[in-house]
C-alpha atoms as a PDB file:
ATOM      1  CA  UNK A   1       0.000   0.000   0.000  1.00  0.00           C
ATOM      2  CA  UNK A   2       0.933   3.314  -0.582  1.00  0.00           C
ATOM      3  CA  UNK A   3       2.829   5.103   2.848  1.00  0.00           C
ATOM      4  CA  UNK A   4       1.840   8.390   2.287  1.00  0.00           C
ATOM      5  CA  UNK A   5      -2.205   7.528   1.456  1.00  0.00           C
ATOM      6  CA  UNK A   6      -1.831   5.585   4.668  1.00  0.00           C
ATOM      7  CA  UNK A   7      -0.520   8.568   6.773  1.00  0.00           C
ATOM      8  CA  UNK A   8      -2.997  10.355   5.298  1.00  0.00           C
ATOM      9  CA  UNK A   9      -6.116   7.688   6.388  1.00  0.00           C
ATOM     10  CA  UNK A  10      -4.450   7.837  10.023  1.00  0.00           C
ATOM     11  CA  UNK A  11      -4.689  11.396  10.586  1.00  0.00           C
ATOM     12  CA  UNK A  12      -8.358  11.104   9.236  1.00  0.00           C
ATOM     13  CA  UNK A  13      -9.098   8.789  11.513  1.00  0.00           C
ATOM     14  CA  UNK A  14      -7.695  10.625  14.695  1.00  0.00           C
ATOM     15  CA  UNK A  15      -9.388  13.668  13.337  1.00  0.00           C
ATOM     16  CA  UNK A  16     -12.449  12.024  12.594  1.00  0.00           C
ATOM     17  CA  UNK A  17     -12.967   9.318  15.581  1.00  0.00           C
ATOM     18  CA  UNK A  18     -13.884   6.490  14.071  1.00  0.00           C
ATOM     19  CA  UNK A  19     -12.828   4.051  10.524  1.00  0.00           C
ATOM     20  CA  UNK A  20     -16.356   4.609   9.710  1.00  0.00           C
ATOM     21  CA  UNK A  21     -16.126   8.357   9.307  1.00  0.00           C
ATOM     22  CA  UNK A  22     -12.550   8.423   8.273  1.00  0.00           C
ATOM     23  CA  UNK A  23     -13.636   6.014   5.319  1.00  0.00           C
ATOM     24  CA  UNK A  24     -16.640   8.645   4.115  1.00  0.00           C
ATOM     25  CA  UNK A  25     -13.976  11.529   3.847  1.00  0.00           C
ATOM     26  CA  UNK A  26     -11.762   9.980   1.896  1.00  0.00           C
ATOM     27  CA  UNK A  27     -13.882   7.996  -0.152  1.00  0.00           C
ATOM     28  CA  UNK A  28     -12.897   4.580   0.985  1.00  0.00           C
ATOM     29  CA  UNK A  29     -14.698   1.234   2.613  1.00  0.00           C
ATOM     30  CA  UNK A  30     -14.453   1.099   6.125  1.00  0.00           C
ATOM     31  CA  UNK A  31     -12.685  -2.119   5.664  1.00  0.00           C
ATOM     32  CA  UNK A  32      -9.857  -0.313   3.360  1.00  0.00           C
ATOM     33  CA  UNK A  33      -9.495   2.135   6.100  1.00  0.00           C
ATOM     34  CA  UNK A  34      -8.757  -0.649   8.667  1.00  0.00           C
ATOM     35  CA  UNK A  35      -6.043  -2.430   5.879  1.00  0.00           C
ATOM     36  CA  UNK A  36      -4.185   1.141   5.417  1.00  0.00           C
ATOM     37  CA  UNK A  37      -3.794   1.123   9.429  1.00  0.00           C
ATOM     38  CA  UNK A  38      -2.676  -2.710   9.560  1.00  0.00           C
ATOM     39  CA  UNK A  39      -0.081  -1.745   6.508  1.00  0.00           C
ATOM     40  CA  UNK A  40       1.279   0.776   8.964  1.00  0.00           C
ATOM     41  CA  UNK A  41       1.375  -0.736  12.123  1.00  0.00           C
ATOM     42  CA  UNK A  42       2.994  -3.772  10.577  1.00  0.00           C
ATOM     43  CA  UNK A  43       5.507  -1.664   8.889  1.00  0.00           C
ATOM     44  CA  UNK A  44       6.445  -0.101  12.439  1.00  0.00           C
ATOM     45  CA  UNK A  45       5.988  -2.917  14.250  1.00  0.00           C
ATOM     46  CA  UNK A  46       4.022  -0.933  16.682  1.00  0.00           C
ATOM     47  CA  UNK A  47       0.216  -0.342  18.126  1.00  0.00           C
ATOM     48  CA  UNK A  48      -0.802   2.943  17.267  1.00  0.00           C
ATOM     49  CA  UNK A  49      -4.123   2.791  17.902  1.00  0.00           C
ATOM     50  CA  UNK A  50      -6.082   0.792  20.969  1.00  0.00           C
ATOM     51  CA  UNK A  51      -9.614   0.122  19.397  1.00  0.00           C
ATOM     52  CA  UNK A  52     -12.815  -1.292  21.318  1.00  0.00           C
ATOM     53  CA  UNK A  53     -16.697  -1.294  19.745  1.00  0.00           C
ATOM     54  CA  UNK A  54     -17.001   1.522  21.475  1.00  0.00           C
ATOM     55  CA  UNK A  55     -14.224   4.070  21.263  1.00  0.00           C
ATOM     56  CA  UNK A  56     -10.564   4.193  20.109  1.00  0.00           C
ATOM     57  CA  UNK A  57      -7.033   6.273  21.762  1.00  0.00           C
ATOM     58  CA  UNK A  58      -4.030   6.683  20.378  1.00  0.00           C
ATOM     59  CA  UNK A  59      -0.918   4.736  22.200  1.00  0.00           C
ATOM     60  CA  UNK A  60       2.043   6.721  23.019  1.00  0.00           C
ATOM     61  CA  UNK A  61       3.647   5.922  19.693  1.00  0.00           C
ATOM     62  CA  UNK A  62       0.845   6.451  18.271  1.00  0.00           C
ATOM     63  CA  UNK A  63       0.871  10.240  19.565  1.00  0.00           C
ATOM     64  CA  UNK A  64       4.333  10.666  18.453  1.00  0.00           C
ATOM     65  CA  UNK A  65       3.852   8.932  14.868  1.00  0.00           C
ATOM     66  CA  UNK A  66       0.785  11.572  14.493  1.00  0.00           C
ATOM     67  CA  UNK A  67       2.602  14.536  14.608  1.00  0.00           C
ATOM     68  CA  UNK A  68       5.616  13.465  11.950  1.00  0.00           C
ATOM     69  CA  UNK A  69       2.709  12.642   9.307  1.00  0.00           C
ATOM     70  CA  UNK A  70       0.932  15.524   9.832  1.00  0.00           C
ATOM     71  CA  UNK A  71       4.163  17.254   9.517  1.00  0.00           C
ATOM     72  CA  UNK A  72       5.354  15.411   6.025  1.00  0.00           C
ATOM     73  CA  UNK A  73       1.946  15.886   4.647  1.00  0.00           C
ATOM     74  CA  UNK A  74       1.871  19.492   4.739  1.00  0.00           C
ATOM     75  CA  UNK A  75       5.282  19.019   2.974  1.00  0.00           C
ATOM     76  CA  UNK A  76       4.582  16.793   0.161  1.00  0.00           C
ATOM     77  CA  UNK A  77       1.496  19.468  -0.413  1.00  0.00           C
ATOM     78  CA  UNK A  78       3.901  21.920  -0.438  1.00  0.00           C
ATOM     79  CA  UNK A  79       6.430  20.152  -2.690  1.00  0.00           C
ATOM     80  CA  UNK A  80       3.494  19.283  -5.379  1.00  0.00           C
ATOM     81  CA  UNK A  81       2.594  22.780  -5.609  1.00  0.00           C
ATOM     82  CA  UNK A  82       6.472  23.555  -6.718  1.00  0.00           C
ATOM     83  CA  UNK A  83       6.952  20.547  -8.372  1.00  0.00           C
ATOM     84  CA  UNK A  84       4.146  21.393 -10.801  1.00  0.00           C
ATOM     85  CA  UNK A  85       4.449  25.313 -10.444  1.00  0.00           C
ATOM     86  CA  UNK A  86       1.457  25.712  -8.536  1.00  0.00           C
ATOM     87  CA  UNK A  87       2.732  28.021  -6.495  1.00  0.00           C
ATOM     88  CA  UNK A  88       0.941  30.974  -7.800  1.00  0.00           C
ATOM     89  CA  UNK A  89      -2.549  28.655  -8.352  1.00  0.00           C
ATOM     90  CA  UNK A  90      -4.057  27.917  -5.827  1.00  0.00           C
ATOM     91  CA  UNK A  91      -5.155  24.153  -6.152  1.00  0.00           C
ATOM     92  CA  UNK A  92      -6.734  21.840  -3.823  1.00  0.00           C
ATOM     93  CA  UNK A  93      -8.843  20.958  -0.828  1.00  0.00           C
ATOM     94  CA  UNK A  94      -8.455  23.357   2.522  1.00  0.00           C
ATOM     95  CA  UNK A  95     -10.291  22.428   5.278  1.00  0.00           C
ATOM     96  CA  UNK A  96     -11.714  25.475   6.788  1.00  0.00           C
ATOM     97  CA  UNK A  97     -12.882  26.343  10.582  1.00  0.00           C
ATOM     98  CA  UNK A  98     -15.278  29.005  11.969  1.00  0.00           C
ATOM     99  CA  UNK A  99     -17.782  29.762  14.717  1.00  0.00           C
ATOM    100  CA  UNK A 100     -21.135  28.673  13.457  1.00  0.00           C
ATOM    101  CA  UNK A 101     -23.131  32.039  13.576  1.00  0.00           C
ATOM    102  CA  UNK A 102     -20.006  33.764  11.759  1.00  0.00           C
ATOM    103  CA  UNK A 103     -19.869  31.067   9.411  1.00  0.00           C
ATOM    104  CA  UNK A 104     -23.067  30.717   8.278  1.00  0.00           C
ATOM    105  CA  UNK A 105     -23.961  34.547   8.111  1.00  0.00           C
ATOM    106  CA  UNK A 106     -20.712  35.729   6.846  1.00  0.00           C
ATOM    107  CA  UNK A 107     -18.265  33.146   5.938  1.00  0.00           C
ATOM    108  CA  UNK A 108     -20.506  30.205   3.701  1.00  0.00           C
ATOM    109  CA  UNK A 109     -21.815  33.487   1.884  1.00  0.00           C
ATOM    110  CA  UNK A 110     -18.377  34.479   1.151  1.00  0.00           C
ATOM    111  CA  UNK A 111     -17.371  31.254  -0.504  1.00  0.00           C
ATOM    112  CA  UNK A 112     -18.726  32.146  -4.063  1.00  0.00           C
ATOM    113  CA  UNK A 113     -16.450  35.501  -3.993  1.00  0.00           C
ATOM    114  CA  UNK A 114     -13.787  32.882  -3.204  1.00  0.00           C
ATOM    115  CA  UNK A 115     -14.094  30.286  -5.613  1.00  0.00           C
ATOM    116  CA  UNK A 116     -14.634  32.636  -8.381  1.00  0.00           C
ATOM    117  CA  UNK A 117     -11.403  34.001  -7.961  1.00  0.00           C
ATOM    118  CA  UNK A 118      -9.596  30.399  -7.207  1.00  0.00           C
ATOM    119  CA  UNK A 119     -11.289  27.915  -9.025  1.00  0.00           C
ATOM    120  CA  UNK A 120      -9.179  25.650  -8.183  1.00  0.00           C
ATOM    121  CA  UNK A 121      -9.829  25.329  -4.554  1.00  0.00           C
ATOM    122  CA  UNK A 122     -12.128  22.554  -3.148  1.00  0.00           C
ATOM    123  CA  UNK A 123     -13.311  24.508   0.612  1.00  0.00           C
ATOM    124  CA  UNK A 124     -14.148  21.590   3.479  1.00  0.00           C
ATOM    125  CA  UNK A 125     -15.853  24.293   5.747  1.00  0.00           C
ATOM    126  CA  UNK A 126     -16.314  23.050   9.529  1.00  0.00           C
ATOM    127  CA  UNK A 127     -18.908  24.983  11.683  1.00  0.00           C
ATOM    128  CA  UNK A 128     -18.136  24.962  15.632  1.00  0.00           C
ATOM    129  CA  UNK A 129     -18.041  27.028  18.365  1.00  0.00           C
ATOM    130  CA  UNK A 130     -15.886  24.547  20.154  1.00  0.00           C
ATOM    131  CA  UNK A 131     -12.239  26.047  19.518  1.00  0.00           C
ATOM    132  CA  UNK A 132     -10.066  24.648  17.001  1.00  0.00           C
ATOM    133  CA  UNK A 133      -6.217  24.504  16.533  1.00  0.00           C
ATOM    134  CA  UNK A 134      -5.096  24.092  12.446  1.00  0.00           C
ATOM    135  CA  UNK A 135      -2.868  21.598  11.990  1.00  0.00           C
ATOM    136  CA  UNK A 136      -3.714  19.490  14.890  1.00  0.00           C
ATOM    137  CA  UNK A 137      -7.546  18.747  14.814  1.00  0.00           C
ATOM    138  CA  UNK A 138      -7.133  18.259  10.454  1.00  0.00           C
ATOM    139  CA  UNK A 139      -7.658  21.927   9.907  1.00  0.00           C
ATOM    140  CA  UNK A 140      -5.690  24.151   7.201  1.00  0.00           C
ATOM    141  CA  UNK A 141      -7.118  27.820   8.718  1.00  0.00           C
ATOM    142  CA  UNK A 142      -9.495  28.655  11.444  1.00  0.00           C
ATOM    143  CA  UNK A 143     -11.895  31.372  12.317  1.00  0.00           C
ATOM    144  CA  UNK A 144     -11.485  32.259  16.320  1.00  0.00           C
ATOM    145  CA  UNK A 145     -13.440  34.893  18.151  1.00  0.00           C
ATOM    146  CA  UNK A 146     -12.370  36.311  21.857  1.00  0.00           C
ATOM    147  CA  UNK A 147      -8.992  36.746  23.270  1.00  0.00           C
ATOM    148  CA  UNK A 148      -6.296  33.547  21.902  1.00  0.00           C
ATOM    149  CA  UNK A 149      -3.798  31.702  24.416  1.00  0.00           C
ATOM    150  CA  UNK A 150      -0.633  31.585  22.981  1.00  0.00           C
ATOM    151  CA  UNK A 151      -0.529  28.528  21.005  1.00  0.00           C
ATOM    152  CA  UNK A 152       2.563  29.060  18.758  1.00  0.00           C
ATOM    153  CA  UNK A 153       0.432  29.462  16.038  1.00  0.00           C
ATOM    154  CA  UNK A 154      -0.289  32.921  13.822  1.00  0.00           C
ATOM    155  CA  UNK A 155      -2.885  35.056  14.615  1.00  0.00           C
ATOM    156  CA  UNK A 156      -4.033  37.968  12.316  1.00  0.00           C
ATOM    157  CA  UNK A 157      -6.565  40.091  13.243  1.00  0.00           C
ATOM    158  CA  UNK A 158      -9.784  41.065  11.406  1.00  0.00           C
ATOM    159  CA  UNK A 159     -12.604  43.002  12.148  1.00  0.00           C
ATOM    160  CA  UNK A 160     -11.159  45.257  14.986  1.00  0.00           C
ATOM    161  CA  UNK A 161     -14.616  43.904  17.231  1.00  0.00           C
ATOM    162  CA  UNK A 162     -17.049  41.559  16.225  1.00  0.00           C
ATOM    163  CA  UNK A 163     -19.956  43.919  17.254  1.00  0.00           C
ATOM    164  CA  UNK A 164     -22.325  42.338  19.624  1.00  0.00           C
ATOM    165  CA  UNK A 165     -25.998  43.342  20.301  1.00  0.00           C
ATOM    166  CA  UNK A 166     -28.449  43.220  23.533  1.00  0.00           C
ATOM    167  CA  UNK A 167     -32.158  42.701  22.368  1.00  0.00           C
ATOM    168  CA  UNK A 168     -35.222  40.669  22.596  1.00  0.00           C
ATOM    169  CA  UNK A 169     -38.379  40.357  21.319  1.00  0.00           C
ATOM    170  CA  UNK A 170     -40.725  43.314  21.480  1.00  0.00           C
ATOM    171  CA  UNK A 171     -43.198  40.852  23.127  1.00  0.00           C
ATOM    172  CA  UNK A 172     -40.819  39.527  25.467  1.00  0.00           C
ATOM    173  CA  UNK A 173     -40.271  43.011  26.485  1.00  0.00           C
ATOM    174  CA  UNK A 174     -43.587  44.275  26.624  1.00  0.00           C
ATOM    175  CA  UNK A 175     -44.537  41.713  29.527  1.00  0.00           C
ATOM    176  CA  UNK A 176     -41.495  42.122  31.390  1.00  0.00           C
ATOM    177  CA  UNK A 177     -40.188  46.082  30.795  1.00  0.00           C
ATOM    178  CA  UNK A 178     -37.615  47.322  28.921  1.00  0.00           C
ATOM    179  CA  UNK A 179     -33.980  47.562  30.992  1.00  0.00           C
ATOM    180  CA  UNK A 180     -32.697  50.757  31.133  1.00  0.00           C
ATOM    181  CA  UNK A 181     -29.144  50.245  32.893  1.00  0.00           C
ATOM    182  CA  UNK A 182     -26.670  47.005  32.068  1.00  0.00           C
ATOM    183  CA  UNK A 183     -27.571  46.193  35.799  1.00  0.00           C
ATOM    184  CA  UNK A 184     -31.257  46.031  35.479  1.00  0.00           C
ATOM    185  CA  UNK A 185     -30.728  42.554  33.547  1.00  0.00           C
ATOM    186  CA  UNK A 186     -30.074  40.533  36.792  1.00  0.00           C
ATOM    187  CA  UNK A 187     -34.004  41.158  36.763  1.00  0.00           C
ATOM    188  CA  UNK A 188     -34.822  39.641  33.206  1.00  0.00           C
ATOM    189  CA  UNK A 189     -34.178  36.176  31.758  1.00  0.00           C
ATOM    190  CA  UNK A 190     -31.334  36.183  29.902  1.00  0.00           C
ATOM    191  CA  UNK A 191     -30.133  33.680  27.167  1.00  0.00           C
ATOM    192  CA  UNK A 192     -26.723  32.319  26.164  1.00  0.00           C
ATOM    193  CA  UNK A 193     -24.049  29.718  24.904  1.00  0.00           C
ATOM    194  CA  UNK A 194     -23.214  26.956  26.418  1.00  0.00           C
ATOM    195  CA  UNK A 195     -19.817  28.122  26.111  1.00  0.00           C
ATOM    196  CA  UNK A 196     -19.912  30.619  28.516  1.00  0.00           C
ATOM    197  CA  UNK A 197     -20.706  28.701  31.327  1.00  0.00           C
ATOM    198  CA  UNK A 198     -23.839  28.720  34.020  1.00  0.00           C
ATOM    199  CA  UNK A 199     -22.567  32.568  34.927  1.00  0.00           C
ATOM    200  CA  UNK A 200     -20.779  35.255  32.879  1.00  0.00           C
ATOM    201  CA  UNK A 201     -20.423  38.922  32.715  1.00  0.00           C
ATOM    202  CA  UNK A 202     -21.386  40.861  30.163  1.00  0.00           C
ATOM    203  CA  UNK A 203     -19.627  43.922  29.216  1.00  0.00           C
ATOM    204  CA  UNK A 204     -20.580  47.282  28.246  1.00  0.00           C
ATOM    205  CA  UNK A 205     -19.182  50.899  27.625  1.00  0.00           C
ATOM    206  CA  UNK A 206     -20.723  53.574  29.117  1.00  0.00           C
ATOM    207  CA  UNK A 207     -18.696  56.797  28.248  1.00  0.00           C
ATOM    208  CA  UNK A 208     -15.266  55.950  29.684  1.00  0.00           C
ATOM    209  CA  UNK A 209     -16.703  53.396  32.705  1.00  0.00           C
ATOM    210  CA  UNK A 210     -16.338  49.939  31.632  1.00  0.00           C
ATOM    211  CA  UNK A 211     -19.446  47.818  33.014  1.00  0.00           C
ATOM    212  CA  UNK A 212     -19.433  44.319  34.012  1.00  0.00           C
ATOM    213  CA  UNK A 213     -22.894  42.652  34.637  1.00  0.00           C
ATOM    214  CA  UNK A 214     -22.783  39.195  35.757  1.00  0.00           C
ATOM    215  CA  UNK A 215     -25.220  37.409  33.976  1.00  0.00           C
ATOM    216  CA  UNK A 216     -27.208  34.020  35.111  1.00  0.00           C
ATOM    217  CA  UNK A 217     -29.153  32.795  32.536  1.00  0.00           C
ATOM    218  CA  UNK A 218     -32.287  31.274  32.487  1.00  0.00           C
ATOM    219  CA  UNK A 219     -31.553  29.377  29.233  1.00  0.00           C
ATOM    220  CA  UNK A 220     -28.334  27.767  27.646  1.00  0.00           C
ATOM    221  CA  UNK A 221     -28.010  26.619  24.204  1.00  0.00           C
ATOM    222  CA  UNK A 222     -24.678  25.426  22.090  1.00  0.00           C
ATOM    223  CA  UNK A 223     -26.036  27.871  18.859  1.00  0.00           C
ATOM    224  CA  UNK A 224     -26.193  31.433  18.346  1.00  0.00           C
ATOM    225  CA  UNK A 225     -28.744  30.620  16.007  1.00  0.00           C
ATOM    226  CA  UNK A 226     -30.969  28.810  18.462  1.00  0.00           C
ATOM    227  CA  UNK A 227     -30.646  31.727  20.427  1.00  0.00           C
ATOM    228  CA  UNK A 228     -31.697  33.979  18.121  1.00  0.00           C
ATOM    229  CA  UNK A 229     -34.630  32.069  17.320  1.00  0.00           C
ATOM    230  CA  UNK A 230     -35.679  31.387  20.735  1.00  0.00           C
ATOM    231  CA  UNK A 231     -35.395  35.251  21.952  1.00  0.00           C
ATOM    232  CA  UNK A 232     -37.748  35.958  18.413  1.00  0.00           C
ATOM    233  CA  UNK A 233     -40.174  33.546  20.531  1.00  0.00           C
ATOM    234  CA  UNK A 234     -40.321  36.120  23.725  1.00  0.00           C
ATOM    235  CA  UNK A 235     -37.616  33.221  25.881  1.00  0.00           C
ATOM    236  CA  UNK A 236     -35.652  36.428  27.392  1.00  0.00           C
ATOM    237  CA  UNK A 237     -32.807  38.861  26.419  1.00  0.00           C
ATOM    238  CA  UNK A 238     -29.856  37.391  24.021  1.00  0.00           C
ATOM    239  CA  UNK A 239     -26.662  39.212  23.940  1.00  0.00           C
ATOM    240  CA  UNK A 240     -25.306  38.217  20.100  1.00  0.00           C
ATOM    241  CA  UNK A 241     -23.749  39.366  16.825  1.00  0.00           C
ATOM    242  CA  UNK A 242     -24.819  42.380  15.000  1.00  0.00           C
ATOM    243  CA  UNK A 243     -24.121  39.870  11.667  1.00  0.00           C
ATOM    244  CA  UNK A 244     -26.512  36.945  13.225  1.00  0.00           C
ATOM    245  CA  UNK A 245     -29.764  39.541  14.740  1.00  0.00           C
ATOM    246  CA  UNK A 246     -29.195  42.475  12.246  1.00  0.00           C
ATOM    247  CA  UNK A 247     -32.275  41.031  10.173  1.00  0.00           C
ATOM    248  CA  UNK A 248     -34.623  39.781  12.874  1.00  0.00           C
ATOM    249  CA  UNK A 249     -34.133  43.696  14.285  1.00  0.00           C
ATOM    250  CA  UNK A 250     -34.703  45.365  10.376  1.00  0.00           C
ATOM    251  CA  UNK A 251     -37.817  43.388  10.461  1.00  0.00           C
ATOM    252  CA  UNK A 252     -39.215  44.138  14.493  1.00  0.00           C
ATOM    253  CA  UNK A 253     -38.822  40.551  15.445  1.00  0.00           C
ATOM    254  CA  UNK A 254     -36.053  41.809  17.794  1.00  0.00           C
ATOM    255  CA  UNK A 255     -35.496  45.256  19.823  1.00  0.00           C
ATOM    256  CA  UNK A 256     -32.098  46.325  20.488  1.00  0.00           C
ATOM    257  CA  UNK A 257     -32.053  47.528  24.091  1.00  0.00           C
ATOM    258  CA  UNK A 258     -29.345  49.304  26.310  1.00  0.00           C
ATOM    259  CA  UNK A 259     -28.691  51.648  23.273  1.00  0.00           C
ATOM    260  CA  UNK A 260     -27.021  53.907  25.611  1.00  0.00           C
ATOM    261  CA  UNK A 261     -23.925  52.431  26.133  1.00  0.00           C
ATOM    262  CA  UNK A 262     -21.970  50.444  23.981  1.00  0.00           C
ATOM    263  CA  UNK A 263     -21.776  45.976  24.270  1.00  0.00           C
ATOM    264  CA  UNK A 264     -18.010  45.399  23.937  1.00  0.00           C
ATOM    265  CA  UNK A 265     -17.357  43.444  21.345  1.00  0.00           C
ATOM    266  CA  UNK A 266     -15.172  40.533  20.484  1.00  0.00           C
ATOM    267  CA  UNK A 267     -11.819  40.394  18.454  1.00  0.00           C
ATOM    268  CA  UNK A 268     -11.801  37.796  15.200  1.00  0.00           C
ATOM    269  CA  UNK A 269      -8.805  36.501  14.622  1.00  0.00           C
ATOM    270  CA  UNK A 270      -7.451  33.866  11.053  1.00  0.00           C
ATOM    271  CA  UNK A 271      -5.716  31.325  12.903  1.00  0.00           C
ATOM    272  CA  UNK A 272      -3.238  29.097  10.963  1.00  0.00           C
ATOM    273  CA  UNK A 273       0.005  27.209  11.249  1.00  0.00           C
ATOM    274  CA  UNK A 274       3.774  28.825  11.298  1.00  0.00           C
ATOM    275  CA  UNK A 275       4.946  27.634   7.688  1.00  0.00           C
ATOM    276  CA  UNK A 276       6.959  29.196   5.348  1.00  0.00           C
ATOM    277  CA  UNK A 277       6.367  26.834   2.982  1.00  0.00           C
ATOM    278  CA  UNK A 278       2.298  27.280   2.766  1.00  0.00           C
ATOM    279  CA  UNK A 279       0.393  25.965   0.016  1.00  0.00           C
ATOM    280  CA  UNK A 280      -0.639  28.321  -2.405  1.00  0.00           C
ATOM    281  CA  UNK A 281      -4.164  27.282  -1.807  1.00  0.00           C
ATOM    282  CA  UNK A 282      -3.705  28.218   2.055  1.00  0.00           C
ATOM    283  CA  UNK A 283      -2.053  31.848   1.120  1.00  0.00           C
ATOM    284  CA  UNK A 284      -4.671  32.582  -1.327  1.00  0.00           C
ATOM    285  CA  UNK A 285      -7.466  31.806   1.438  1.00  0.00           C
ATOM    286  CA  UNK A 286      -5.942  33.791   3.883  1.00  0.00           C
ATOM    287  CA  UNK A 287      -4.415  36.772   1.572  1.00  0.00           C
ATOM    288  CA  UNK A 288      -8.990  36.832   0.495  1.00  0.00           C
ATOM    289  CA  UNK A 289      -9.945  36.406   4.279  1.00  0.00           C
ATOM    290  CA  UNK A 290      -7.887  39.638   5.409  1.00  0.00           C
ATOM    291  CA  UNK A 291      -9.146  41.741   2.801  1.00  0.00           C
ATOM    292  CA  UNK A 292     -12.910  40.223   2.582  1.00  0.00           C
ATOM    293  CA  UNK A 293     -13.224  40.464   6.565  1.00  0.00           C
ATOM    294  CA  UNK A 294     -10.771  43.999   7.606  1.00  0.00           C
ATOM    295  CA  UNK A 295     -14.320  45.810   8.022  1.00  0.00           C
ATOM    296  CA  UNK A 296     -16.633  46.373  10.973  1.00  0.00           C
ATOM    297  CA  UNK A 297     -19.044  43.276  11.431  1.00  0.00           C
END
């Protein structure tokens, strides 16, 4: 069997979690899958992978092995683009990362602009709020919001603030008053994501005096969409993207509120591997990303 296919079907299946879905991204049988990992662990003449019904984990060596092909793949891609001077066309698949409610308002909208210009570029585009590192979880380039930890990787900012909005619906407020001061929302229900956990301030500007309003909510979902659609219903006060509510509030289904002072908003950041030697589909996607996305949200 070919080495390199069966690096590749490795990291697929560490990135994926299973044969079964490794085997539907790459076009394969489930049982090819399993022959490409047999080829390599009898070539090494090691376990890389402990497998039950139920779940699988990667052994030691198997941790170490993962790395060095994920590192020699994004070589050979490298080398192909020079060795058939692609370097200035962008060819090929990129897997692509982003928050869902960015992704699906701004980002999957975005794509025709994109491929248009690089025809030549098959887009894999992920949506998750859970965060994502490129280059270890299968991922080329990844959309973060909110302050990074330094991960060794490169960070470039766009939008100076993803602008974030308080509202509800005008229903919602009609039975239960409009607030008038961050602090009166410890009195309403408030909705939000899963992410932030069972309590968390929300921030606001008010002239120069930075406001923090700890915030219990009454309702937790893992979408911004869901949100949105379940503060259109009258659930209780969402505090979310001016890109995700900015229609709901053209058409009345949602009231902005606290218009006096000023949500802060969030930083987005393209997140992508140190590499000089990037794929020209990679530096195409990123050289479009910080020009499509260097405006206000």
């Amino acid at each position: 069997m070919d080495r390199l296919e069966s690096m590749a079907v490795f990291v697929d299946v560490v990135a994926t979690g299973s044969l079964a879905a490794a085997a539907e991204r790459r076009g394969l049988s489930p049982s090819m899958v399993g022959k490409h990992l047999r080829a390599l662990e009898d070539r090494l003449q090691l376990r890389l992978l402990e497998r039950t019904t139920r779940r699988q984990k990667l052994t030691e060596a198997g941790e170490l092995f993962l790395e060095r092909c994920r590192e020699i793949l994004r070589q050979v891609d490298a080398a192909q683009d020079d060795a058939i001077g692609l370097r200035g066309a962008a060819s090929g698949l990129l897997r692509v990362s982003a928050p869902t409610s960015f992704g699906v308002t701004r980002l999957a909208p975005a794509m025709a602009a994109f491929r248009k210009a690089h025809p030549g570029v098959e887009i894999e585009l992920a949506l998750t709020d859970a965060p994502v590192d490129p280059g270890g979880d299968n991922v080329d380039v990844a959309f973060r919001i909110g302050p990074l930890a330094d991960s060794g990787l490169v960070a470039r900012p766009l939008m100076p603030f993803y602008r974030m909005i308080v509202c509800a619906a005008p229903d919602y407020l009609a039975r239960h008053g409009v607030p008038q001061r961050p602090e009166d929302l410890s009195a309403h229900d408030c909705l939000g994501h899963t992410r932030w956990g069972l309590r968390h301030d929300w921030r606001f500007l008010d002239g120069e005096r930075d406001i923090l309003v700890p915030i219990h909510y009454s309702l937790r979902i893992d979408s911004g969409l869901a949100l949105r659609e379940a503060a259109i219903a009258g659930a209780g006060i969402i505090l979310q993207p001016y890109a995700l509510v900015g229609e709901a509030l053209a058409k009345g289904q949602l009231q902005q509120v606290l218009t006096a002072c000023e949500a802060r908003g969030r930083e987005l950041f393209l997140v992508y591997p140190r590499d000089r030697a990037a794929p020209a589909k990679l530096r195409a996607f990123i050289a479009f990303a910080l020009d499509h996305f260097a405006g206000p949200a």
